[in-house]
Every structure is written in C-alpha cells, then in structure tokens.
Protein backbone atom coordinates (compact mmCIF):
# COMPACT_ATOMS: atom_id res chain seq x y z
CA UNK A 1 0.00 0.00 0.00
CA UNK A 2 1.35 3.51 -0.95
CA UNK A 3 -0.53 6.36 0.86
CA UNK A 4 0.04 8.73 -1.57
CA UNK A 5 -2.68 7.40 -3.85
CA UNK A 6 -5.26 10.38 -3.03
CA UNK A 7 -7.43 9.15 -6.11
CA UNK A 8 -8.06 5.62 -4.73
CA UNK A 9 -11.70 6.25 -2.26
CA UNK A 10 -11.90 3.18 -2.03
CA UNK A 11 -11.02 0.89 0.94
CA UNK A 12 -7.10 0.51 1.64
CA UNK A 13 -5.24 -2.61 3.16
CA UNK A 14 -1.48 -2.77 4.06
CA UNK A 15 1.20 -2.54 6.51
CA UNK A 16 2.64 0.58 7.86
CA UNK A 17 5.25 1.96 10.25
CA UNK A 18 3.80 4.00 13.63
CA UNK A 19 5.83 7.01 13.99
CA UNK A 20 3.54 8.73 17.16
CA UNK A 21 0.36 7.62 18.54
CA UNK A 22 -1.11 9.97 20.87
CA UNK A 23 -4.93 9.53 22.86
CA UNK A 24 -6.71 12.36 22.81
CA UNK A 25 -10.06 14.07 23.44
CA UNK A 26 -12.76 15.10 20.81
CA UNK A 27 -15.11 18.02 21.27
CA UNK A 28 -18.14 15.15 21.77
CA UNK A 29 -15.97 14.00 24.71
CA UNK A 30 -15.47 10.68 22.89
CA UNK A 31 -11.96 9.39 22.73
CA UNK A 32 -9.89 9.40 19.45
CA UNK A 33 -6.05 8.31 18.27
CA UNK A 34 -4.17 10.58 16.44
CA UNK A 35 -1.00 8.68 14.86
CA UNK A 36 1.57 9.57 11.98
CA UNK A 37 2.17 6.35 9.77
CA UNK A 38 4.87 5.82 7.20
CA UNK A 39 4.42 4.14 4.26
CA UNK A 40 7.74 3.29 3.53
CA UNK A 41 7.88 6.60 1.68
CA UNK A 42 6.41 9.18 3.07
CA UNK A 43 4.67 10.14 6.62
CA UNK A 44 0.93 10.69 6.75
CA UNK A 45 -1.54 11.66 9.59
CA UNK A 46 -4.06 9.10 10.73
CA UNK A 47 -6.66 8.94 12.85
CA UNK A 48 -8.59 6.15 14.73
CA UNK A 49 -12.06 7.56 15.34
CA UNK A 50 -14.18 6.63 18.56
CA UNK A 51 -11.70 4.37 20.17
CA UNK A 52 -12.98 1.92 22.69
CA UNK A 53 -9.69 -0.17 23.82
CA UNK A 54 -7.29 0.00 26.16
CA UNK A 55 -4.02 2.01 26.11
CA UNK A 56 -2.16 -1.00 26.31
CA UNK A 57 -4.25 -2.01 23.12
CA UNK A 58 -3.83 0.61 21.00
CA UNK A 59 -0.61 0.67 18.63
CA UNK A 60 2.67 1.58 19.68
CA UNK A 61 5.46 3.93 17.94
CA UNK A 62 8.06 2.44 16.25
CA UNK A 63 6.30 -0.12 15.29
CA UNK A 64 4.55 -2.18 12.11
CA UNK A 65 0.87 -2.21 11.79
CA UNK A 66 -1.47 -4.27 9.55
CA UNK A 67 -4.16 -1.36 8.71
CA UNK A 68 -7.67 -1.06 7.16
CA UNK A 69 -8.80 2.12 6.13
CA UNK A 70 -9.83 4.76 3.87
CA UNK A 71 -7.37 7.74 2.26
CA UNK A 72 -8.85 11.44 1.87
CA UNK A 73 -7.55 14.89 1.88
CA UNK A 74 -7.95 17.29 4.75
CA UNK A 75 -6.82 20.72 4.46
CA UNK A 76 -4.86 20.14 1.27
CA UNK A 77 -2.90 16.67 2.78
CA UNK A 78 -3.71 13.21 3.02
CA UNK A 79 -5.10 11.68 5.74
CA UNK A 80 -5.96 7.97 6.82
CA UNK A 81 -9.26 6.90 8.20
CA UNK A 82 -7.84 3.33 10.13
CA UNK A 83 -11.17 1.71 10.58
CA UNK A 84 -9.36 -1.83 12.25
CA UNK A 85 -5.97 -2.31 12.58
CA UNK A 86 -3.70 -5.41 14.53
CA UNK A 87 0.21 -5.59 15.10
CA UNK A 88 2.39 -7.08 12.18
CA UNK A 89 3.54 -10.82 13.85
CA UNK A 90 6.09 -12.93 12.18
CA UNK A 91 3.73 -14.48 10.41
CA UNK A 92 3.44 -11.57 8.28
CA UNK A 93 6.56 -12.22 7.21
CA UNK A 94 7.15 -8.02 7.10
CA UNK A 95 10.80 -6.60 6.05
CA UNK A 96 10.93 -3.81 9.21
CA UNK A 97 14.12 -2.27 7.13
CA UNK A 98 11.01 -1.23 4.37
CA UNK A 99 9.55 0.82 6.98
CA UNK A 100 11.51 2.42 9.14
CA UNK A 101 13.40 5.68 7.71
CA UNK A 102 16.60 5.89 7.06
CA UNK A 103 19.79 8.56 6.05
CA UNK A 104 20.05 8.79 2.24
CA UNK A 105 23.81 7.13 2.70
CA UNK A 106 24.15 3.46 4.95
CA UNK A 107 26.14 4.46 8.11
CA UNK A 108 29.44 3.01 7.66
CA UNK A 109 30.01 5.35 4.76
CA UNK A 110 29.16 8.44 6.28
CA UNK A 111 31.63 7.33 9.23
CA UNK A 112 34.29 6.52 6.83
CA UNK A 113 33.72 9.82 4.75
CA UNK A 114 33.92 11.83 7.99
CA UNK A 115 37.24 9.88 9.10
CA UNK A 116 38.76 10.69 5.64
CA UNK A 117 38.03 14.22 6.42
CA UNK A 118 39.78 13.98 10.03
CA UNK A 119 42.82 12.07 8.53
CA UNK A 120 43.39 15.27 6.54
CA UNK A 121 43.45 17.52 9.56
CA UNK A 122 47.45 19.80 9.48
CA UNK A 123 47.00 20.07 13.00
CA UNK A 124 48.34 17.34 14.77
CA UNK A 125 46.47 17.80 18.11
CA UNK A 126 43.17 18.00 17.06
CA UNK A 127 43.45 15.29 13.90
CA UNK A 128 44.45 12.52 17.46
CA UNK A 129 41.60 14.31 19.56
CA UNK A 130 39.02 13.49 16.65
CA UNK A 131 39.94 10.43 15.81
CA UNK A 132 40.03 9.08 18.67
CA UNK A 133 36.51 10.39 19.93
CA UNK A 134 35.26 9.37 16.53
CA UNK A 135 36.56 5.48 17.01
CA UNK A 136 35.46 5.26 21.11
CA UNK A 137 31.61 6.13 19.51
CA UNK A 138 32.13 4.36 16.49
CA UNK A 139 29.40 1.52 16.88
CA UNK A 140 26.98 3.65 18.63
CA UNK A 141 26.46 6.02 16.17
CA UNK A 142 27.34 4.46 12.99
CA UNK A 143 23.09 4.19 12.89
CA UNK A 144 22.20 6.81 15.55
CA UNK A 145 19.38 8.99 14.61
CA UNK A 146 20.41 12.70 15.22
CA UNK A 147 16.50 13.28 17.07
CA UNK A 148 13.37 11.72 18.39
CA UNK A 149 10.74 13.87 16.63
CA UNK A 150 12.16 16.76 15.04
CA UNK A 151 15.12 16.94 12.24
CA UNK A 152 16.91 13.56 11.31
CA UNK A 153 14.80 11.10 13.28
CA UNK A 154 15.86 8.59 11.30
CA UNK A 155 17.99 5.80 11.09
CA UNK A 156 22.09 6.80 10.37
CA UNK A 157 20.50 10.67 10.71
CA UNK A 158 23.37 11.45 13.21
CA UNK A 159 25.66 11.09 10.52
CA UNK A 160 24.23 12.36 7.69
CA UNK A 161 23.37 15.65 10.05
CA UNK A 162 27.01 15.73 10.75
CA UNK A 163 28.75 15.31 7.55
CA UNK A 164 25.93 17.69 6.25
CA UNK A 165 27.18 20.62 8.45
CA UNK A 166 31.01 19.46 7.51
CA UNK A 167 30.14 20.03 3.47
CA UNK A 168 28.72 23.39 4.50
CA UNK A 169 31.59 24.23 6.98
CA UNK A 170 34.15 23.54 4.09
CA UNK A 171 32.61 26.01 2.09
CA UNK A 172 32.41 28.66 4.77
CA UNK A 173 35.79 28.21 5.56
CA UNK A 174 36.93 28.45 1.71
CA UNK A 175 35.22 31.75 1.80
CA UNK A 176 35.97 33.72 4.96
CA UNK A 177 40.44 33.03 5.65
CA UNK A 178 39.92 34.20 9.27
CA UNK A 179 37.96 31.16 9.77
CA UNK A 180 39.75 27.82 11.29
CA UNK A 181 38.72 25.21 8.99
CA UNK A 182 40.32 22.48 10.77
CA UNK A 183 38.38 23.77 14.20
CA UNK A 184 35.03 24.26 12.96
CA UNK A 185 34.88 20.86 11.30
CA UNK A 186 36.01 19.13 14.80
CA UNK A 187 33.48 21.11 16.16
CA UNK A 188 30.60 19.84 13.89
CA UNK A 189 32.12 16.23 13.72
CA UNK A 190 31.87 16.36 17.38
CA UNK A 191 29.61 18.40 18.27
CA UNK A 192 26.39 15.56 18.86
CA UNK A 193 28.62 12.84 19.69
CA UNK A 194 26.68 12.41 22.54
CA UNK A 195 23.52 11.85 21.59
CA UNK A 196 25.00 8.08 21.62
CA UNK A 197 24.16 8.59 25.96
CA UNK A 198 20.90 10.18 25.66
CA UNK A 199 18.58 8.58 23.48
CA UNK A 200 17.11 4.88 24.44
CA UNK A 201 16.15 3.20 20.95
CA UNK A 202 13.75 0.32 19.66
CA UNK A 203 14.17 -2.63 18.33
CA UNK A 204 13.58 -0.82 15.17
CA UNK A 205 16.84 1.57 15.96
CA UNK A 206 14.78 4.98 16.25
CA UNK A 207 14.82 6.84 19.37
CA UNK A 208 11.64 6.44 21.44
CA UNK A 209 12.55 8.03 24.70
CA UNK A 210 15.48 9.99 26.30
CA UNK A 211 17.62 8.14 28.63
CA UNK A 212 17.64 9.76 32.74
CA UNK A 213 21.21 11.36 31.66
CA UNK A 214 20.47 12.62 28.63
CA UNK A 215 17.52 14.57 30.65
CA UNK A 216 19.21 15.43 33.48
CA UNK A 217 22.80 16.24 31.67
CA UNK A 218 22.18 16.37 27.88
CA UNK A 219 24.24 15.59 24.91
CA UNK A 220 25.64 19.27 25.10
CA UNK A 221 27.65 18.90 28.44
CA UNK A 222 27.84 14.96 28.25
CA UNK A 223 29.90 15.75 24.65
CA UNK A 224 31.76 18.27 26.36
CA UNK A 225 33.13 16.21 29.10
CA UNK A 226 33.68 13.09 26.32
CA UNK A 227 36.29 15.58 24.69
CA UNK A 228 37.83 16.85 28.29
CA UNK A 229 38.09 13.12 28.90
CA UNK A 230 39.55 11.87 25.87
CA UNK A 231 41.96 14.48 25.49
CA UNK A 232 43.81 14.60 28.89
CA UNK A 233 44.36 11.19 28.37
CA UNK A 234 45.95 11.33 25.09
CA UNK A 235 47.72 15.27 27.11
CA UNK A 236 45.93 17.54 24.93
CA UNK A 237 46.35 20.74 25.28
CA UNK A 238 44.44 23.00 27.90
CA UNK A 239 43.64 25.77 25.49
CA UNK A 240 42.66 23.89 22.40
CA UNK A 241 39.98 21.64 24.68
CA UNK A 242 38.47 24.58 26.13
CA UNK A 243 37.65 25.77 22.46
CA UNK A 244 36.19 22.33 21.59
CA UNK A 245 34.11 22.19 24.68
CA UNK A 246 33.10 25.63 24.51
CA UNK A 247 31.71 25.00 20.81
CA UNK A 248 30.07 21.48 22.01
CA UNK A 249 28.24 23.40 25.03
CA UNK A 250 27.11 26.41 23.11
CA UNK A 251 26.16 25.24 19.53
CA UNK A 252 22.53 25.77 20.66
CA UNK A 253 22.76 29.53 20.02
CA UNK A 254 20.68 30.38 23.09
CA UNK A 255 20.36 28.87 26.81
CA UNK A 256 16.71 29.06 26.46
CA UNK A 257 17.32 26.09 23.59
CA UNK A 258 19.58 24.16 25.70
CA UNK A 259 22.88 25.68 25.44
CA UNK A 260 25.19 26.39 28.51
CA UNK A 261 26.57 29.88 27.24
CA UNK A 262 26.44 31.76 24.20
CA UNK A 263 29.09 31.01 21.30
CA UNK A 264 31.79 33.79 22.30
CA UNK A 265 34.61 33.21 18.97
CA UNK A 266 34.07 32.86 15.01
CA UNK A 267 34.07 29.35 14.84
CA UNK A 268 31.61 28.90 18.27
CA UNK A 269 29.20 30.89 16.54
CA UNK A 270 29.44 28.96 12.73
CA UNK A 271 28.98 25.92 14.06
CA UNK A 272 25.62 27.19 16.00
CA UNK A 273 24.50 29.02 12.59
CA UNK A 274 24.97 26.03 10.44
CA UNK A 275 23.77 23.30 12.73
CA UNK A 276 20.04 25.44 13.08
CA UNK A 277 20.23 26.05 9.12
CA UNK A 278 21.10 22.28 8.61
CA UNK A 279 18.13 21.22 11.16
CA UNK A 280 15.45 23.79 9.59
CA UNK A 281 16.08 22.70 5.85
CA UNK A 282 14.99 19.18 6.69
CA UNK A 283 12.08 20.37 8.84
CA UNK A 284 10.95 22.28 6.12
CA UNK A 285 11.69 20.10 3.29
CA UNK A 286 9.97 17.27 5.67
CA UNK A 287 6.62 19.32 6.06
CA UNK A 288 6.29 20.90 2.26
CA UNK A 289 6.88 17.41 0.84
CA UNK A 290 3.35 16.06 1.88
CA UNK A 291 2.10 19.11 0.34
CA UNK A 292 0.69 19.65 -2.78
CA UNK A 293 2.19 22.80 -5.17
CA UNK A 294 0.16 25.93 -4.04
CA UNK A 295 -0.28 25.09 -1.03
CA UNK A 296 0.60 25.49 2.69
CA UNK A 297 1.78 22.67 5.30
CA UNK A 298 0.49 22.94 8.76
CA UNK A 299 2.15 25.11 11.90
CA UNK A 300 5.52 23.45 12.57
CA UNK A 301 5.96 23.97 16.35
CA UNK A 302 9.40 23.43 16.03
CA UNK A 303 9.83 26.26 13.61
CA UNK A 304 8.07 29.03 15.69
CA UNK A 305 4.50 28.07 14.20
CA UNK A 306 4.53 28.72 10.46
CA UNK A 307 3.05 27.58 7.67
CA UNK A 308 5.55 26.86 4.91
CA UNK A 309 4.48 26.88 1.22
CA UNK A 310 4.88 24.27 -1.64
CA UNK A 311 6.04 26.90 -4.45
CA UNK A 312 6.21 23.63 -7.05
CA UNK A 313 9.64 25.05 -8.85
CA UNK A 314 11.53 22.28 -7.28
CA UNK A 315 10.64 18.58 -5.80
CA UNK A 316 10.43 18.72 -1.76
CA UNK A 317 12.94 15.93 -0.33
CA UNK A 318 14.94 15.50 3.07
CA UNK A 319 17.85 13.74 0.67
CA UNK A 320 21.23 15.54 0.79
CA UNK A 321 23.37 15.40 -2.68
CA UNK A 322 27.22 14.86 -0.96
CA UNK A 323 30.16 13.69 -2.89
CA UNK A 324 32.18 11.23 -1.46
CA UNK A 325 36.14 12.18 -1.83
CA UNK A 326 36.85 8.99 0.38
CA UNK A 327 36.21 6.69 -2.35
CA UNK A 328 37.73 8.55 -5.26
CA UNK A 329 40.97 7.36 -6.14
C-alpha cells in the first residue's frame, strides 16, 4: 500500500510503520487516536475515530501495523481513516528495514567519509583528539538517529546531520580566511557525539525516549566532558579543549534552547549558525513534501509556528546530494 494514492476512495489494506500515537479528546468528549504512519515513503496523519480499547491495546510507535482504512484529503494533505488495525507478527513475514526511515547514505560510509576528512586535519592535536573520539563512539552512532521527533529522526540521521554541516563548513571556511577550517569541522564532527548517551532506541533503531542522563545532563555537556576526557588522556592541550568544549556546550545559540553559554569566537558561533540552518532545511523540506504545489503545510511547532508553502519550482525531499572524496581514487 502507498498512501500517496489520493485518487483511490476506495477501501485501503497494508502494513505501515507507527511514527507517534497519541490519545486524545474530541469536542463530543469521545476518545480518538491521532498517529503519523509511514508508508515506507512518506509520513501521513491518521486517525482512529471513537476508540474503545485499552491504552495497552492501542498501537505503539516504532512499530509495524497491519491497517484497514480509507485515504482522503484534509486541508490540502492526506489523511488515513484506520477503521481496524492489529500488530504485524512474524507471520506476516514483514521486512521492518522497508519501513523504518533511514539517512540517504548506509552508516558506515558516512563514518568513513567523515574519518577521511579527520585524517586530513594539518594540526596534529586535534586530527588525534578526533579520531580518537570518533573510534570510542564508532558503533553507537554508525546508525544513531540525530533526534526523536524533530530533524533527522531517522535511522544513520546522526551522521548524515554531521557530515551535512562538515560540506557546508568547508565552504564557509573556503570563503571567509579568518575562519579555522580544521576547528570548525572538529566542532561539527563532534559536536552531537553524545547523543550516543541520551537517546534509548527500539528494536527498530529509532529513538523512542530519552535516557535519565540525557535529561538530566544532555548531549551538550555529556559531549563536552567526552572531549575533556579523551583528550587529557591522550595530554591535549588545555587551550585547544576549552575551544572544543566551549563550541560542544554552546552550539545551541541560546540557553533558552539548551545551550550552557552563548558562542563567544568565530568558529563557536558557525557551528551554531549552520547546525540550526542544517536542522530547519529538513524540517521544512519534511513538512512541504506532503504538500501539494500551491499550497501550505500545517504550523511546525518546532519552527516558531509557520506555515511553509509548496512553491512547485523544485521537488520537496529531506535527501542531501554529498560527494564522497573517500572513495575517489
């Protein structure tokens, strides 16, 4: 089943991934589910009208359902009517890796494009520093989604966030010759390292809940003291850790969205710019893709409430186009 077939009225049958499912209230009183399914393509919003079960009955995120339903457009986007629905078993014989979203590029090359990038680093101190961080969280974030909800919830979306803001920190650098190339791009190859500490996955890999130190310390600090860490033990110096952490615990912008101070030099500040531009283009790009041309997605929370419009001169995707130099010879 493909949920993009607005034409079809008729009754639809198939299997789809649960990103959210969330009980809530109608105006009648009557309970209903609200859920965003993937099709293996594309995310849609469903409801389940008039639930009567249980919460323990009703379907859970991250997981594969076996739906019945009906497709129709609300407010310009499609939405699914799931009249009965049951949990995929193994029975069903379902390929999970058809479902759940994933980074445009498989993990491992990512990691090894990034690595090329480090191996190429002039400065001696912080090519060891990266390297080394980069091998100690090599297995945990080879598939690490960068999010739960917002930009890069997907599987490998750590990595493909990461090398995203290294393409566009190259070309900053290449630009502006005040800038420390080599320092911003540690920065952004380190910069969510920890995100490996504060996300709990599924058995599907995608983050469904934040672990008790990723809520209480965050991925900000908890990178921050993986770098002091690291780096006294292979005697780093004083001064060039205190710019890393720095960067790690301010490349948030602003404390009221989780950073510990303000970015206070050139390359602090870059790395804050470019990781909120790479994290909005896929938001938007995310939201105007289930949008037909001419019209307008839904308020996105997580970009202050707006509506963003479908202007049709270009194809809405969350791919990135990124060359890899690693495997040219």
């Amino acid at each position: 089943m493909k949920l993009d077939e607005i034409d079809n009225r008729g009754t639809l049958q198939g299997f789809v991934f649960v990103r959210s499912c969330d009980r809530k209230t109608a105006k009648n009183g009557s309970i209903y589910l609200d859920l965003m399914v993937n099709d293996s393509e594309q995310d849609v919003a469903a409801k389940i009208w008039d639930y009567k079960g249980t919460e323990a009955e009703q379907p859970v995120a991250n997981s594969v359902i076996l739906v019945r339903g009906t497709l129709n457009l609300y407010n310009g986007q499609p939405q699914l009517r799931i009249d009965r629905y049951r949990a995929a078993n193994e029975n069903d014989n379902v390929d999970i890796n058809k479902f759940v979203p994933s980074a445009t590029f498989p993990g491992q090359k990512m990691y090894d494009e990034i690595l090329w990038i480090v191996d190429r680093f002039e400065d001696e101190e912080l090519k060891k520093l990266t390297q080394a961080v980069l091998e100690e969280y090599r297995t945990r974030i080879i598939d690490l989604p960068a999010a739960f909800r917002l930009h890069h919830a997907v599987r490998g979306g750590l990595l493909m966030h990461t090398l995203s803001i290294c393409r566009m920190a190259q070309c900053v650098a290449s630009l502006y010759p005040s800038v420390d190339g080599e320092l911003l791009l540690a920065g952004a190859i380190l910069h969510d390292i920890a995100k490996s500490d504060e996300f709990n996955l599924s058995p599907t890999g995608l983050v469904d809940s934040y672990t008790v130190h990723g809520i209480l310390v965050g991925h900000l600090v908890k990178g921050a003291m993986i770098v002091d860490e690291i780096g006294r033990q292979l005697g780093i110096s004083k001064e060039l850790l205190t710019l890393l952490e720095h960067m790690l615990i301010s490349h948030h912008g602003q404390p009221e969205f989780g950073a510990a101070v303000r970015p206070s030099f050139l390359e602090a500040e870059i790395l804050s710019q470019l990781d909120t531009l790479d994290a909005d283009i896929y938001e938007i790009e995310a939201v105007v893709k289930g949008v037909q041309p001419g019209g307008f997605s839904n308020k996105v929370w997580a970009l202050n409430d707006r509506k963003f419009y479908n202007h049709g001169r270009k194809t809405p995707v969350t791919d990135v186009t990124i060359s890899f130099k690693s495997e040219k010879k």
